[in-house]
PDB file of N, CA and C in Angstrom:
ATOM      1  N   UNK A   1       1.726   5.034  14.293  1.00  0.00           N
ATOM      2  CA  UNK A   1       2.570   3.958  13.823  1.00  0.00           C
ATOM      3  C   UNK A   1       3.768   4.486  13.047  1.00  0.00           C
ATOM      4  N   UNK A   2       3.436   5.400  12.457  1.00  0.00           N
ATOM      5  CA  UNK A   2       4.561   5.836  11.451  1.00  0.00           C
ATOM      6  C   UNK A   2       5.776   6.541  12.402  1.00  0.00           C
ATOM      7  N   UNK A   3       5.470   7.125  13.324  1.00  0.00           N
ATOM      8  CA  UNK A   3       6.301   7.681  14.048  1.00  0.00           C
ATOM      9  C   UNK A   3       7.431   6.449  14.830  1.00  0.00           C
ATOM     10  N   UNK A   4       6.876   5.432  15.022  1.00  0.00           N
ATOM     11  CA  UNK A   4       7.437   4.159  15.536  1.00  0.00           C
ATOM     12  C   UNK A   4       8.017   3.730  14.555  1.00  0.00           C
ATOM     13  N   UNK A   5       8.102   3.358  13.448  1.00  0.00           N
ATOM     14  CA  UNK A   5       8.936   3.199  12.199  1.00  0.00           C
ATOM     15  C   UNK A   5       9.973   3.937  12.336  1.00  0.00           C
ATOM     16  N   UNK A   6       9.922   5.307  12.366  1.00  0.00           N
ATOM     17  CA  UNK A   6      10.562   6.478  12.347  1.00  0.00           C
ATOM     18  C   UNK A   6      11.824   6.284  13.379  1.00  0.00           C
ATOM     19  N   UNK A   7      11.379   6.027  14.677  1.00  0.00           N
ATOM     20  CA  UNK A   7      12.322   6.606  15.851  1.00  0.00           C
ATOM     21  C   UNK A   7      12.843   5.574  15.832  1.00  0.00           C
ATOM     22  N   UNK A   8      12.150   3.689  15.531  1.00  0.00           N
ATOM     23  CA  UNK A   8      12.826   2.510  15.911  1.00  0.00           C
ATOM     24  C   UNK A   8      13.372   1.778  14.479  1.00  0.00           C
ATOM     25  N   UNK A   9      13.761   2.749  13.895  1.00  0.00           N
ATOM     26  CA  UNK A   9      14.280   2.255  12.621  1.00  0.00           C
ATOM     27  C   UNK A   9      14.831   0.876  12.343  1.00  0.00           C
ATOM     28  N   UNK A  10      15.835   0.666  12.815  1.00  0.00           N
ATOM     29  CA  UNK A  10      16.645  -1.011  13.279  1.00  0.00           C
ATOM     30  C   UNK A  10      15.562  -2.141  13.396  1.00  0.00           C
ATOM     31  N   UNK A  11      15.060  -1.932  14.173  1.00  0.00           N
ATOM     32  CA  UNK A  11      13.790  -3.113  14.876  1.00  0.00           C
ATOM     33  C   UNK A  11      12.759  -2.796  13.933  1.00  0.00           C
ATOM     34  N   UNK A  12      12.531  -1.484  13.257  1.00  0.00           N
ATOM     35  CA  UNK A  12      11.462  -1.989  12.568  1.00  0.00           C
ATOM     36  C   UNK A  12      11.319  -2.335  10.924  1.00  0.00           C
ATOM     37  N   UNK A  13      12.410  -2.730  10.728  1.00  0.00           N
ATOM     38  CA  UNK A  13      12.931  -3.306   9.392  1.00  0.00           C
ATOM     39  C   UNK A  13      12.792  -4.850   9.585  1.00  0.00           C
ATOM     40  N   UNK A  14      13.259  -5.064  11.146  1.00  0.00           N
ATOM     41  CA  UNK A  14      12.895  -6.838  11.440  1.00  0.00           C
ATOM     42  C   UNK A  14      11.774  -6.759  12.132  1.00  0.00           C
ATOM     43  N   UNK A  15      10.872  -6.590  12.309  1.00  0.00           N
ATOM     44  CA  UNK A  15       9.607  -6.430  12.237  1.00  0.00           C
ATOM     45  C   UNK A  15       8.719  -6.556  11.446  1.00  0.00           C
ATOM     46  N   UNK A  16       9.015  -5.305  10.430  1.00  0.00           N
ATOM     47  CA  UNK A  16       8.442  -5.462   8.547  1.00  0.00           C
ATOM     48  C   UNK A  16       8.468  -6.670   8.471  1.00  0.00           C
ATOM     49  N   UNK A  17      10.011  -7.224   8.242  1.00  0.00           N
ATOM     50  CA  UNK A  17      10.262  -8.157   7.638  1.00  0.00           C
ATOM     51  C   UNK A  17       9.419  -9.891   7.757  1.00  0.00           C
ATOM     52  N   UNK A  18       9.740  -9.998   9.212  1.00  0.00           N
ATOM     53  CA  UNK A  18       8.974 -10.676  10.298  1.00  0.00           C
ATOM     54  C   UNK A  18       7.533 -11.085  10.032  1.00  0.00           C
ATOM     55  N   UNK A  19       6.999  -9.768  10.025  1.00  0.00           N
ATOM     56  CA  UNK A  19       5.286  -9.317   9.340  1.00  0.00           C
ATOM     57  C   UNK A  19       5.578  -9.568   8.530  1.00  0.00           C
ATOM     58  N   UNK A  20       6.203  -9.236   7.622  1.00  0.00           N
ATOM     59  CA  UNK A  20       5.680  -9.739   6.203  1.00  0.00           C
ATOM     60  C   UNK A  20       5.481 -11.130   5.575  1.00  0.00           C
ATOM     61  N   UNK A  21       6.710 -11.921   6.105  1.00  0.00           N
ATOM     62  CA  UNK A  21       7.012 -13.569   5.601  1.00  0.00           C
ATOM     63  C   UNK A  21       6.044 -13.697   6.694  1.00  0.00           C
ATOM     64  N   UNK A  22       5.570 -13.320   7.601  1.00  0.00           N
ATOM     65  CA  UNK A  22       4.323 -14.434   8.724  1.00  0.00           C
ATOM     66  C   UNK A  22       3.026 -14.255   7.366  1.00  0.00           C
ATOM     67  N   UNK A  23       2.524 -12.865   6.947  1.00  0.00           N
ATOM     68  CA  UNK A  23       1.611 -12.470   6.032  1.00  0.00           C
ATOM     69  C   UNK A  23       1.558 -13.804   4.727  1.00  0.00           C
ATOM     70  N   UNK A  24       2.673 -13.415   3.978  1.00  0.00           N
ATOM     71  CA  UNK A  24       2.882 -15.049   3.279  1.00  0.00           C
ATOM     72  C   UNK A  24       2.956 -15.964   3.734  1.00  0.00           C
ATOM     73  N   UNK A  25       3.411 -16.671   4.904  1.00  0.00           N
ATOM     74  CA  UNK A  25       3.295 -17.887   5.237  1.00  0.00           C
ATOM     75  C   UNK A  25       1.834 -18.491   5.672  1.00  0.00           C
ATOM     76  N   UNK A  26       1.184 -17.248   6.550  1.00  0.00           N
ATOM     77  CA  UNK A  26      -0.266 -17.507   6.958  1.00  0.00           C
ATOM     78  C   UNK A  26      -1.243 -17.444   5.966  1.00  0.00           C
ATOM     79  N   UNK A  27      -0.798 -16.570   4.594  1.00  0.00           N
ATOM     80  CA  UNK A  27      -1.380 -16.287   3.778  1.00  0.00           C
ATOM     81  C   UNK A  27      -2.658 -15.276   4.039  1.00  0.00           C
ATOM     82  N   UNK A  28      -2.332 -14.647   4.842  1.00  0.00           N
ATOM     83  CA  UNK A  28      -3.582 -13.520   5.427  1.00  0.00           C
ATOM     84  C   UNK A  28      -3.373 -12.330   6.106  1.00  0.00           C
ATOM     85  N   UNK A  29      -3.855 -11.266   5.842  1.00  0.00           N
ATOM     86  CA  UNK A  29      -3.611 -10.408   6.471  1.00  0.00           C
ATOM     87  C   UNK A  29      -4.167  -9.633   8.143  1.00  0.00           C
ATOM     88  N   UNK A  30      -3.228  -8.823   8.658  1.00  0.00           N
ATOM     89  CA  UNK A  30      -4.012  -9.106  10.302  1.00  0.00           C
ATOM     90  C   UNK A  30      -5.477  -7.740   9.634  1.00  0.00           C
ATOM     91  N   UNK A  31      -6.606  -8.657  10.714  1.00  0.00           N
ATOM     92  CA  UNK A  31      -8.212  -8.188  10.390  1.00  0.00           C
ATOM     93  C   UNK A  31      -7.817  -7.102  10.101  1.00  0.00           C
ATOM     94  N   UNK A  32      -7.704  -5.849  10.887  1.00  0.00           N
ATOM     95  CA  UNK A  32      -8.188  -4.875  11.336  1.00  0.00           C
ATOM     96  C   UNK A  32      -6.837  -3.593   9.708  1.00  0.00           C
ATOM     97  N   UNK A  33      -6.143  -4.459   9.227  1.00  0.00           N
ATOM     98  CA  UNK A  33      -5.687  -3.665   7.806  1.00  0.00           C
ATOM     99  C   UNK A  33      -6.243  -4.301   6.621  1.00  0.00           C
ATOM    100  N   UNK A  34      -7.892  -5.483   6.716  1.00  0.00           N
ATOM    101  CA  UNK A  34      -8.499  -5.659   5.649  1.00  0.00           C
ATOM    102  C   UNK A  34      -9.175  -4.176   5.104  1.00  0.00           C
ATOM    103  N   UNK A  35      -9.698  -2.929   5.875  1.00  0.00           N
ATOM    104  CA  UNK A  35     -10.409  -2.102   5.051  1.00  0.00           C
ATOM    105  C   UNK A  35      -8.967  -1.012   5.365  1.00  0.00           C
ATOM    106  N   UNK A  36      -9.934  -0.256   4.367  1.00  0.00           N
ATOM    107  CA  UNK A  36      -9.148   0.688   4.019  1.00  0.00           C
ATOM    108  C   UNK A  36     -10.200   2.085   3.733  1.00  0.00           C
ATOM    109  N   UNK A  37      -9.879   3.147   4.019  1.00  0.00           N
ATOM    110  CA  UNK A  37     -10.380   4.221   3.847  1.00  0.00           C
ATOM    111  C   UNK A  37     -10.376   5.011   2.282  1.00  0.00           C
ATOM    112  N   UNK A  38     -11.161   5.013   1.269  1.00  0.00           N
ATOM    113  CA  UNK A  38     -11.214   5.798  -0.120  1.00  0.00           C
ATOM    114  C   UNK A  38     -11.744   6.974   0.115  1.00  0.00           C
ATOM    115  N   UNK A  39     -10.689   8.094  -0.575  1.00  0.00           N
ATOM    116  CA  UNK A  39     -11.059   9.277  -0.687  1.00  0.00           C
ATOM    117  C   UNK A  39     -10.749   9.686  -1.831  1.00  0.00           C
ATOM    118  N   UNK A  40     -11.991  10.440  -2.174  1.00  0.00           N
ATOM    119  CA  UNK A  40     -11.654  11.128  -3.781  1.00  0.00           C
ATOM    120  C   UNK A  40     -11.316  12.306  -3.554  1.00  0.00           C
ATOM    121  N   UNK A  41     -10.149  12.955  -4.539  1.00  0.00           N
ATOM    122  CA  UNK A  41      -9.444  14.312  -4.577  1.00  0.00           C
ATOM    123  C   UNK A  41      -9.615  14.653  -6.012  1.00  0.00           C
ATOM    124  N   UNK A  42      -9.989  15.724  -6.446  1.00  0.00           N
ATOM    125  CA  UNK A  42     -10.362  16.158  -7.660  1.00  0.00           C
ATOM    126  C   UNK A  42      -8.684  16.730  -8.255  1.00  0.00           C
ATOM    127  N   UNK A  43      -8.783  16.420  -9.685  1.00  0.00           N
ATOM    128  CA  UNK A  43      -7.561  16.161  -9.977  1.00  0.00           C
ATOM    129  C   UNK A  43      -6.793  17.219 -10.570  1.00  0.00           C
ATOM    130  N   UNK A  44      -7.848  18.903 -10.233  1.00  0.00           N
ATOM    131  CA  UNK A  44      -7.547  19.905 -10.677  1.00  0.00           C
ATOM    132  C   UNK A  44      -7.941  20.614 -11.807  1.00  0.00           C
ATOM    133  N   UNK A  45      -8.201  19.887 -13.151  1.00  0.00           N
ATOM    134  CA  UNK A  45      -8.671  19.701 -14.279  1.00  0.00           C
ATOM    135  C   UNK A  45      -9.890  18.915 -14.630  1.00  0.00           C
ATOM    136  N   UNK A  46     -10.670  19.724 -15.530  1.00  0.00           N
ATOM    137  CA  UNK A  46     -11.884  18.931 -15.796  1.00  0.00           C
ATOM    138  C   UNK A  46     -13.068  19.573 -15.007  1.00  0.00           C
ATOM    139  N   UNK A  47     -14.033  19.019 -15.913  1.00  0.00           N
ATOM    140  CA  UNK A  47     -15.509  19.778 -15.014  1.00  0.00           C
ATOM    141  C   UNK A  47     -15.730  18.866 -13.426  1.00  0.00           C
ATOM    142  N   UNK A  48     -15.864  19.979 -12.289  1.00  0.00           N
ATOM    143  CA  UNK A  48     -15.564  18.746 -11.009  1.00  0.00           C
ATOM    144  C   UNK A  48     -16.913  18.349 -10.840  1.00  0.00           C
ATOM    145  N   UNK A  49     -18.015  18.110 -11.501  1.00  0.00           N
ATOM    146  CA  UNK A  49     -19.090  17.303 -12.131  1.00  0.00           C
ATOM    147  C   UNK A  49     -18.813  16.045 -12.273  1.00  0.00           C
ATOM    148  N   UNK A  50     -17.841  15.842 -12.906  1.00  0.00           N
ATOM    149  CA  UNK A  50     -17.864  14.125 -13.675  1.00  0.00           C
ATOM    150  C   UNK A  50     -16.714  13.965 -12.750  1.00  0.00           C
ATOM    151  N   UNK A  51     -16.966  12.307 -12.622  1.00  0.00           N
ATOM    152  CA  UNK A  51     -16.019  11.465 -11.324  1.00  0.00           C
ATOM    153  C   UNK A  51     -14.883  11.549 -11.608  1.00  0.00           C
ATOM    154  N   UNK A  52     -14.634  11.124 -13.516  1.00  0.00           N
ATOM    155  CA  UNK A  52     -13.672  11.179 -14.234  1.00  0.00           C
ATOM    156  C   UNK A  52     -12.603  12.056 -13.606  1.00  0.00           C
ATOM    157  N   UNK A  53     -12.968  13.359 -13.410  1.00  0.00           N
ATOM    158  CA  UNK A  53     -12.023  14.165 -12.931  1.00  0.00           C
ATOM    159  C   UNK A  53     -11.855  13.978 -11.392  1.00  0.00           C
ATOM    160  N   UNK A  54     -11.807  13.109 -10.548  1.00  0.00           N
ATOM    161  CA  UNK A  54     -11.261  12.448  -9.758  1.00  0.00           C
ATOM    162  C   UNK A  54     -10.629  11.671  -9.271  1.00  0.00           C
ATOM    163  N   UNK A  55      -9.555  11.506  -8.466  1.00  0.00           N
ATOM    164  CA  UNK A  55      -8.781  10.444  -8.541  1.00  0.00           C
ATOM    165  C   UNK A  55      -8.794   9.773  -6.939  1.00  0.00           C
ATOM    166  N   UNK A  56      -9.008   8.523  -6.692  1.00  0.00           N
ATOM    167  CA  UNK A  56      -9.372   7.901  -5.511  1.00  0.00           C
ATOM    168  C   UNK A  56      -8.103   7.514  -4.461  1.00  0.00           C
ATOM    169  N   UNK A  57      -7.974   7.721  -3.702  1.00  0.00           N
ATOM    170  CA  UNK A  57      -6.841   7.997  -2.552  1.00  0.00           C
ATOM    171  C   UNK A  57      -7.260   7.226  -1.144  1.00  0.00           C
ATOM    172  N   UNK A  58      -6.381   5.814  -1.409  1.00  0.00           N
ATOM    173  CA  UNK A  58      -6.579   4.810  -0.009  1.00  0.00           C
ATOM    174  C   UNK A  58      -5.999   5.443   0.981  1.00  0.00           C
ATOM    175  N   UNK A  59      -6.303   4.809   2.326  1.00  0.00           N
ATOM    176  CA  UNK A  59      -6.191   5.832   3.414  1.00  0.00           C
ATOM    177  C   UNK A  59      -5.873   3.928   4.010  1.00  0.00           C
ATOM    178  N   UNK A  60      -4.202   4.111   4.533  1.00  0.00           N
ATOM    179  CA  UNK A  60      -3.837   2.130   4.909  1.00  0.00           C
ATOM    180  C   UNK A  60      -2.911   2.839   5.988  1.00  0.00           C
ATOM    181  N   UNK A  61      -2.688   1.609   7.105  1.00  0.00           N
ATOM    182  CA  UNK A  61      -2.155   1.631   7.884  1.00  0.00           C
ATOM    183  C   UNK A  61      -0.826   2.124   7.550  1.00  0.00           C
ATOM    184  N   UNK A  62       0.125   2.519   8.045  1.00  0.00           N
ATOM    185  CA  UNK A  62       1.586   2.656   7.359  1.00  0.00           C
ATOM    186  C   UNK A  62       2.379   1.485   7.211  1.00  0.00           C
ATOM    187  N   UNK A  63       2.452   0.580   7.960  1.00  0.00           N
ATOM    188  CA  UNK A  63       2.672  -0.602   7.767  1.00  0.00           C
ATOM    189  C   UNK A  63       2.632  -1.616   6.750  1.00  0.00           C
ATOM    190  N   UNK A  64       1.138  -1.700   6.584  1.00  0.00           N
ATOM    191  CA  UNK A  64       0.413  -2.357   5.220  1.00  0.00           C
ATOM    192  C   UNK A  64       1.047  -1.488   4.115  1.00  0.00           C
ATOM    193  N   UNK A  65       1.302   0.203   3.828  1.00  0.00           N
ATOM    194  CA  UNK A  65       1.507   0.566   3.110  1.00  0.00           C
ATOM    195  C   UNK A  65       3.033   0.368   2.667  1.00  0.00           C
ATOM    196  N   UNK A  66       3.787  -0.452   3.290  1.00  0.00           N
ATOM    197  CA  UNK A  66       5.125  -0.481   3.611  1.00  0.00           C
ATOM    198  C   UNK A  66       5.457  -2.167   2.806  1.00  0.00           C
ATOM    199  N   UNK A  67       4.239  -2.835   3.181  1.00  0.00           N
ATOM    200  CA  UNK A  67       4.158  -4.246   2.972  1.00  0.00           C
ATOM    201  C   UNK A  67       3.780  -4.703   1.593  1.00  0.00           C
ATOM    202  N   UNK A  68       2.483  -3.440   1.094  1.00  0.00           N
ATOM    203  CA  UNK A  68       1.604  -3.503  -0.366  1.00  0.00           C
ATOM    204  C   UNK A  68       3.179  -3.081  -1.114  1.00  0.00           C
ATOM    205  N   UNK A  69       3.661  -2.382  -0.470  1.00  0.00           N
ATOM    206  CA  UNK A  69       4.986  -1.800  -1.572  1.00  0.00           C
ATOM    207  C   UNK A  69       5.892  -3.175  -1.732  1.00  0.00           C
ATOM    208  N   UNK A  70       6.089  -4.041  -0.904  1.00  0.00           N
ATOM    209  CA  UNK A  70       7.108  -5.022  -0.884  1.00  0.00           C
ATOM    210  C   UNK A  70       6.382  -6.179  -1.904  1.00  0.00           C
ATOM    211  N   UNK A  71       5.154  -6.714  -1.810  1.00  0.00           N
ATOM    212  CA  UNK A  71       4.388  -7.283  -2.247  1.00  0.00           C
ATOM    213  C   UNK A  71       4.779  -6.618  -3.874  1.00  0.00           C
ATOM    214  N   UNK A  72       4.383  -5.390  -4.343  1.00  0.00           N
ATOM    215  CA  UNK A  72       4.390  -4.862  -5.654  1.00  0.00           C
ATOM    216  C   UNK A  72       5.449  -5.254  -6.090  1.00  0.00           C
ATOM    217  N   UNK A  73       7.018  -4.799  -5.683  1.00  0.00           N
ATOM    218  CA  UNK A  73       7.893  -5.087  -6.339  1.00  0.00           C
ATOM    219  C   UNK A  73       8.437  -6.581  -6.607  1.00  0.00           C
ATOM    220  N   UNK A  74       7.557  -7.489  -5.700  1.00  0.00           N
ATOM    221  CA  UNK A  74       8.123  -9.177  -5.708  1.00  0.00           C
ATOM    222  C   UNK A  74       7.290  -9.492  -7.158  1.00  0.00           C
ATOM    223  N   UNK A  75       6.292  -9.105  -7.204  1.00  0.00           N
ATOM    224  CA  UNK A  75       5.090  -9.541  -8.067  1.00  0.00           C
ATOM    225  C   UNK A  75       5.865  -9.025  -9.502  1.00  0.00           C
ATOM    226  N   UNK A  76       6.310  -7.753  -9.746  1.00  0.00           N
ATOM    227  CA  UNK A  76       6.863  -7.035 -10.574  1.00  0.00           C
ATOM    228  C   UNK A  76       7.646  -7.648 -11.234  1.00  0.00           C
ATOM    229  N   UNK A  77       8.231  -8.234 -10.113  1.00  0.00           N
ATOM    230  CA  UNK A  77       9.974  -9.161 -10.956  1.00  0.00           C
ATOM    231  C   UNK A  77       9.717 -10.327 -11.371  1.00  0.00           C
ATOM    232  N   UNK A  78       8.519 -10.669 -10.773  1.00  0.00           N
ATOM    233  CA  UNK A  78       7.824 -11.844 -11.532  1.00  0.00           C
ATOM    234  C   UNK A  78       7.174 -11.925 -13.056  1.00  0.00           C
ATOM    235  N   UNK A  79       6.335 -11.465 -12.791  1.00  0.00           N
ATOM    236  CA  UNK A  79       5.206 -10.971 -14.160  1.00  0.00           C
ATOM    237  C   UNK A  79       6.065  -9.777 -14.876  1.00  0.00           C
ATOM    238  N   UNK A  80       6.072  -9.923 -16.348  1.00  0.00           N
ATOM    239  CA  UNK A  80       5.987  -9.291 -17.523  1.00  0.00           C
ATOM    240  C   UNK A  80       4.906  -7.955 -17.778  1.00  0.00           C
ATOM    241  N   UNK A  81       5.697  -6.664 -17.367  1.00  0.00           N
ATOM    242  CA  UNK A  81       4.540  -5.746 -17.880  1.00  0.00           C
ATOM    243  C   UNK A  81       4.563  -4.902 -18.491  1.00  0.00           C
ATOM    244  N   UNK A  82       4.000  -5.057 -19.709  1.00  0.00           N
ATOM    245  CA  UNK A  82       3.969  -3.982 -20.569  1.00  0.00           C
ATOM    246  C   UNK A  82       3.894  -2.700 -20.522  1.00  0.00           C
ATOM    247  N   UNK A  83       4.849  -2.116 -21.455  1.00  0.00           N
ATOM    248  CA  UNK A  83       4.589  -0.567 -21.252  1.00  0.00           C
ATOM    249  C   UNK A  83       3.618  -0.043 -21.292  1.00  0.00           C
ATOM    250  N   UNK A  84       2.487  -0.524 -21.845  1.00  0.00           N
ATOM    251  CA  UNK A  84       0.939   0.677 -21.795  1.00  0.00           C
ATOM    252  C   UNK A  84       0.537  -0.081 -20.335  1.00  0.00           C
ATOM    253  N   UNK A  85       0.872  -0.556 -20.069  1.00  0.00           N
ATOM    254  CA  UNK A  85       0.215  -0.820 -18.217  1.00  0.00           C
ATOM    255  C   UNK A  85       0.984  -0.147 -17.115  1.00  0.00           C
ATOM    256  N   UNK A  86       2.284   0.233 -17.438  1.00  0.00           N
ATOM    257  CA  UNK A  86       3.491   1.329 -16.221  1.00  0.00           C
ATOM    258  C   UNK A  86       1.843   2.158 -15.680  1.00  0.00           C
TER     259      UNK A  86
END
């Protein structure tokens, strides 16, 4: 998929776009980008014993990952967030 982003740049900005307001309008997302893949990567530091020293790494369509980003920044400009939450 990402490579199709890549080569069809033009079309796939109205596409995104397309997808995305259908996503809000239907209010749902298509099935098959409900899961998502978690992987833990140890964070370099720390005894690699405790989880703590891990940090968890979604594994999303490129798309969805394109869409969760558009979603973040609408939400952002909405809601008030404090600096100890950045």
């Amino acid at each position: 998929m990402s490579e199709i982003l890549v080569a069809e740049e033009d079309c796939s900005v109205e596409w995104l776009t397309y997808l995305c307001n259908l996503i809000v309008a239907q209010g749902r997302i298509p099935d098959d980008w409900r899961s998502s893949n978690l992987r833990t990567v140890f964070k370099g530091k720390g005894d690699p014993m405790e989880s703590g020293s891990y940090r968890a790494i979604k594994l999303l369509e490129h798309a969805m990952k394109v869409i969760e980003h558009v979603f973040e920044r609408r939400i952002r400009e909405k809601v008030k967030i404090d600096a100890m939450q950045q």
